[in-house]
N, C-alpha and C. Protein backbone atom coordinates (compact mmCIF):
# COMPACT_ATOMS: atom_id res chain seq x y z
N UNK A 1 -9.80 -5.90 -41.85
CA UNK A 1 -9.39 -6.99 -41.00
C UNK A 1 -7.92 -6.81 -40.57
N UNK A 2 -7.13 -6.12 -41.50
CA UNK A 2 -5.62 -5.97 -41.30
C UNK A 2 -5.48 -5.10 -40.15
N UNK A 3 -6.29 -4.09 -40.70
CA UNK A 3 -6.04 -2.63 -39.50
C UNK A 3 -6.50 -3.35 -38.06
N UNK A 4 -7.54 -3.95 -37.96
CA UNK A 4 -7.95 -4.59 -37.06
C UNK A 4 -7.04 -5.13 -36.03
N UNK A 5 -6.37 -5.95 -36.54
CA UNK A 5 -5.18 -7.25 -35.80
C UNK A 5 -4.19 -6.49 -35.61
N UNK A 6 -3.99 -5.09 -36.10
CA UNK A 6 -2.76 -4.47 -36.46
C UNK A 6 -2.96 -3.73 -35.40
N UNK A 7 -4.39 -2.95 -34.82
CA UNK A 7 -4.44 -1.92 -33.85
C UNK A 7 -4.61 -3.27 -32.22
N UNK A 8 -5.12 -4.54 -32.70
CA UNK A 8 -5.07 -5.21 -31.46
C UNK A 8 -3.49 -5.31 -30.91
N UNK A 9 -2.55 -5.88 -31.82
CA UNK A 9 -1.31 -5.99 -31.70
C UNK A 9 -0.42 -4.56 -30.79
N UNK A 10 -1.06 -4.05 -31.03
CA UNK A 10 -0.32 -2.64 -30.71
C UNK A 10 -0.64 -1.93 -29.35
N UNK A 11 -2.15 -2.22 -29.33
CA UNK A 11 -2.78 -1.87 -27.99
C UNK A 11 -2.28 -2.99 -27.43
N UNK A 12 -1.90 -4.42 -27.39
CA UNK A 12 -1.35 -5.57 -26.27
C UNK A 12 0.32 -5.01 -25.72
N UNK A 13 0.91 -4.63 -27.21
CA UNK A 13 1.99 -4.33 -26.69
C UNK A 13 1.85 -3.33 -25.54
N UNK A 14 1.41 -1.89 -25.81
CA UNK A 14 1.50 -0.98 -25.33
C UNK A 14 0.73 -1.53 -23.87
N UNK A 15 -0.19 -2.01 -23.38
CA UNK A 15 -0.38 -2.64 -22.45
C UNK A 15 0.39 -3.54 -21.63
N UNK A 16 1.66 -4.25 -22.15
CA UNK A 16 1.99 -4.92 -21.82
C UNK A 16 3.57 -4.12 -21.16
N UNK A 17 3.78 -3.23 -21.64
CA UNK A 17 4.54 -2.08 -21.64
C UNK A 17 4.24 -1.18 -20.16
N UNK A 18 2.83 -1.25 -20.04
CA UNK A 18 2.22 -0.15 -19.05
C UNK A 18 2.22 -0.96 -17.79
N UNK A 19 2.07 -2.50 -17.97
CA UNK A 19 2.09 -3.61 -16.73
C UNK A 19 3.50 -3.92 -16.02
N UNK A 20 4.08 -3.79 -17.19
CA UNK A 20 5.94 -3.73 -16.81
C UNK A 20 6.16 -2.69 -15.87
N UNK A 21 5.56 -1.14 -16.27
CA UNK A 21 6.06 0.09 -15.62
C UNK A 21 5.34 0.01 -14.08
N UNK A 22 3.89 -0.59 -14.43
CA UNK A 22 3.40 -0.71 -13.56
C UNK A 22 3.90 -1.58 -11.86
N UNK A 23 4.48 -2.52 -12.64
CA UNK A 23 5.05 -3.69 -11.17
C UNK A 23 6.73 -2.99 -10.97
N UNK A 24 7.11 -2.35 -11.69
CA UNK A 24 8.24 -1.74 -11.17
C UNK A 24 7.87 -0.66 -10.05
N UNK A 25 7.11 0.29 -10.49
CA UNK A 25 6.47 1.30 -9.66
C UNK A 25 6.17 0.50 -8.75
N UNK A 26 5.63 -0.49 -8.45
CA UNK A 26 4.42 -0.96 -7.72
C UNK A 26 6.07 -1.69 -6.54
N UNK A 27 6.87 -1.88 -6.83
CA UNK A 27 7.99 -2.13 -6.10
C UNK A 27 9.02 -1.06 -5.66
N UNK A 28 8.94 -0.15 -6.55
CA UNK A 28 9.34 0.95 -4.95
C UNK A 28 8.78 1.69 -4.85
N UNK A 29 7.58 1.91 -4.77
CA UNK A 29 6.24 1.81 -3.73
C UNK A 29 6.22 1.14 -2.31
N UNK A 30 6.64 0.02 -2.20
CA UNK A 30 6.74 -1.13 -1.66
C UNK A 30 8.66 -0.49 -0.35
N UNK A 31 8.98 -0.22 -1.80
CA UNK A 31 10.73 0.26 -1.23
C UNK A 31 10.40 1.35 -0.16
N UNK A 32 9.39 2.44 -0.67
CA UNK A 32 9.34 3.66 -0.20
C UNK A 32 8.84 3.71 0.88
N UNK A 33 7.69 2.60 1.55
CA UNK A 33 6.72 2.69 2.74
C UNK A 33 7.72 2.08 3.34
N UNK A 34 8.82 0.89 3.30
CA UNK A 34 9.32 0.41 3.87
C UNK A 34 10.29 1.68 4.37
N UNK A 35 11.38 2.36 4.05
CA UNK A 35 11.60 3.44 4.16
C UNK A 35 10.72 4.65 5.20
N UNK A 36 9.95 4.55 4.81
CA UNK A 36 8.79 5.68 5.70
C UNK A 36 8.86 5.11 6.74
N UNK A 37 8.53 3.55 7.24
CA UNK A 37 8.03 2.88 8.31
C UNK A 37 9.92 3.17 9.11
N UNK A 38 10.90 2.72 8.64
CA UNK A 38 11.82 3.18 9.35
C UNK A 38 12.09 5.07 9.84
N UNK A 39 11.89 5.93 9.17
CA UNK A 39 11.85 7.14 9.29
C UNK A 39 10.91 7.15 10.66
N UNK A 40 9.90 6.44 10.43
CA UNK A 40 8.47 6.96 11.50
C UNK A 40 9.53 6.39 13.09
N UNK A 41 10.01 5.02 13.01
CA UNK A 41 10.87 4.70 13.91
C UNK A 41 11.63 5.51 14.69
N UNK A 42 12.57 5.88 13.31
CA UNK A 42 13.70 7.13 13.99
C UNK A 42 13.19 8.11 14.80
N UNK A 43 11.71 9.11 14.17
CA UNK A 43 11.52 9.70 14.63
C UNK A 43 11.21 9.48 15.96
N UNK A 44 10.22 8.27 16.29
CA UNK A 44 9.75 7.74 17.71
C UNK A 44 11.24 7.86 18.69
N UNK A 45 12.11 7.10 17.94
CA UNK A 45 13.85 6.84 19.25
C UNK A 45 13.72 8.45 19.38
N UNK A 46 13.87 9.20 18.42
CA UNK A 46 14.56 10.94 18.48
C UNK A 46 13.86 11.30 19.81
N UNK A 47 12.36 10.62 19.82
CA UNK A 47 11.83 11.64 20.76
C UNK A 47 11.54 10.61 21.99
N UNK A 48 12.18 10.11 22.40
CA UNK A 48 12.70 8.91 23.37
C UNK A 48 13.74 9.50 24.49
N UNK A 49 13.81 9.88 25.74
CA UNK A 49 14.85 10.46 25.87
C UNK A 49 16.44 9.58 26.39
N UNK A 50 15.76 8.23 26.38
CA UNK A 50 16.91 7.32 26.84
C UNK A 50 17.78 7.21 25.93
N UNK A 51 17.41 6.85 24.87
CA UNK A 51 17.49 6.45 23.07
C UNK A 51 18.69 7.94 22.78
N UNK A 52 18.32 8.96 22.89
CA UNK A 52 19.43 10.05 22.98
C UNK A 52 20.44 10.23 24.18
N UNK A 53 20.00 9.81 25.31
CA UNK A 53 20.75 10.03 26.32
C UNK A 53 21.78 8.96 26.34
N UNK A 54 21.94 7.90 24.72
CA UNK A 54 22.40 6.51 25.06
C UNK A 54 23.45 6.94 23.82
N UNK A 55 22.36 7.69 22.65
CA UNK A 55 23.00 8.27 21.57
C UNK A 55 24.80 9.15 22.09
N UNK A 56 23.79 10.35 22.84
CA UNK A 56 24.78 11.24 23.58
C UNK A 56 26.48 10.32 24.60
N UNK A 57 25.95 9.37 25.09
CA UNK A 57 26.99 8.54 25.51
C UNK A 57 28.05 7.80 24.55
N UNK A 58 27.19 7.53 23.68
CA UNK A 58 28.75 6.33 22.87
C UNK A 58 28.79 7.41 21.73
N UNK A 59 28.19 8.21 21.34
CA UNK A 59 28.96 9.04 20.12
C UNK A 59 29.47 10.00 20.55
N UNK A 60 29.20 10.99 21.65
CA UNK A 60 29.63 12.07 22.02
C UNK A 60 30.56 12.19 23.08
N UNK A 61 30.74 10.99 24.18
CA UNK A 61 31.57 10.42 25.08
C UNK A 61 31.19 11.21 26.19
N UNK A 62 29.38 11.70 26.54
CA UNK A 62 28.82 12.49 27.56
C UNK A 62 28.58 11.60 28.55
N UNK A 63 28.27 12.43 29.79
CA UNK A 63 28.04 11.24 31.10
C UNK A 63 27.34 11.64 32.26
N UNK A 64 26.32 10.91 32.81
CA UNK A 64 26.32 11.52 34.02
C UNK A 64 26.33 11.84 34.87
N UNK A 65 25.82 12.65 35.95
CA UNK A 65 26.85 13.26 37.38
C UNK A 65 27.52 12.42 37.83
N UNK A 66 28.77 12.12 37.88
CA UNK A 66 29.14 11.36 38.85
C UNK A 66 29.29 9.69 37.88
N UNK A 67 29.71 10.29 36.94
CA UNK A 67 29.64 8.92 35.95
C UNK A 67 31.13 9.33 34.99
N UNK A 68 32.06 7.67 35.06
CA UNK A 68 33.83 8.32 34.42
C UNK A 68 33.24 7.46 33.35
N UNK A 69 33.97 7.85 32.36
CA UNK A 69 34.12 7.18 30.95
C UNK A 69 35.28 6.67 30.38
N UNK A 70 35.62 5.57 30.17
CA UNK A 70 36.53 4.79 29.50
C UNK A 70 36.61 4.21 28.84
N UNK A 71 37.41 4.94 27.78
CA UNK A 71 37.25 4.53 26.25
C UNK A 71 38.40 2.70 26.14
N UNK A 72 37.72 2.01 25.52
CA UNK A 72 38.55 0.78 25.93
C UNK A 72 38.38 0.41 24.18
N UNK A 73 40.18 0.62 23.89
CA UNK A 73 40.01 -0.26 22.20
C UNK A 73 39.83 -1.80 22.47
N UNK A 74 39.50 -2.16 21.54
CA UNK A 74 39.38 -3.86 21.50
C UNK A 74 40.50 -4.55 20.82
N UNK A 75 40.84 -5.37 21.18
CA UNK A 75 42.47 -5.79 21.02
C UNK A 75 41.91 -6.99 20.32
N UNK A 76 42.97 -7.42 19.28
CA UNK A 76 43.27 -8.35 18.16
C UNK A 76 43.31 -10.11 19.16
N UNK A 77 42.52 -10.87 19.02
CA UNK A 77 42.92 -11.73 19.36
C UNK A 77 44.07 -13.06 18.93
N UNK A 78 45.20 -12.71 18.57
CA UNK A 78 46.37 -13.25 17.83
C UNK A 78 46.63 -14.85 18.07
């Protein structure tokens, strides 16, 4: 009867142990698709050609034909 209660006790823990690991996993799982679903995004803009041609403008300071660029800092409103 001892061994009994003694191997139930042990199998709850250890179960209860495996449910813990389990909902952690089970949350970045959750982290990771969310992640993927932005990646799948990026990839869609990458292959967008406005989305780069917009990229190419404000990071690279490119332009086109017949297009001036002016870089304008933004001033402190005091």
């Amino acid at each position: 009867m001892v061994i009994t209660i003694f191997t139930l006790h042990s199998q709850n823990s250890v179960l209860e142990q495996k449910l813990e690991k389990k909902q952690l996993l089970e949350k970045e799982m959750a982290k990771l698709e969310l992640m993927e679903r932005d990646l799948y995004d990026e990839i869609a803009n990458l292959n967008n050609l406005e989305y780069i041609s917009e990229i190419a403008r404000r990071d690279y300071f490119l332009s086109k034909p017949g297009e001036i660029i002016f870089k304008v800092t933004p001033t402190s409103s005091d």
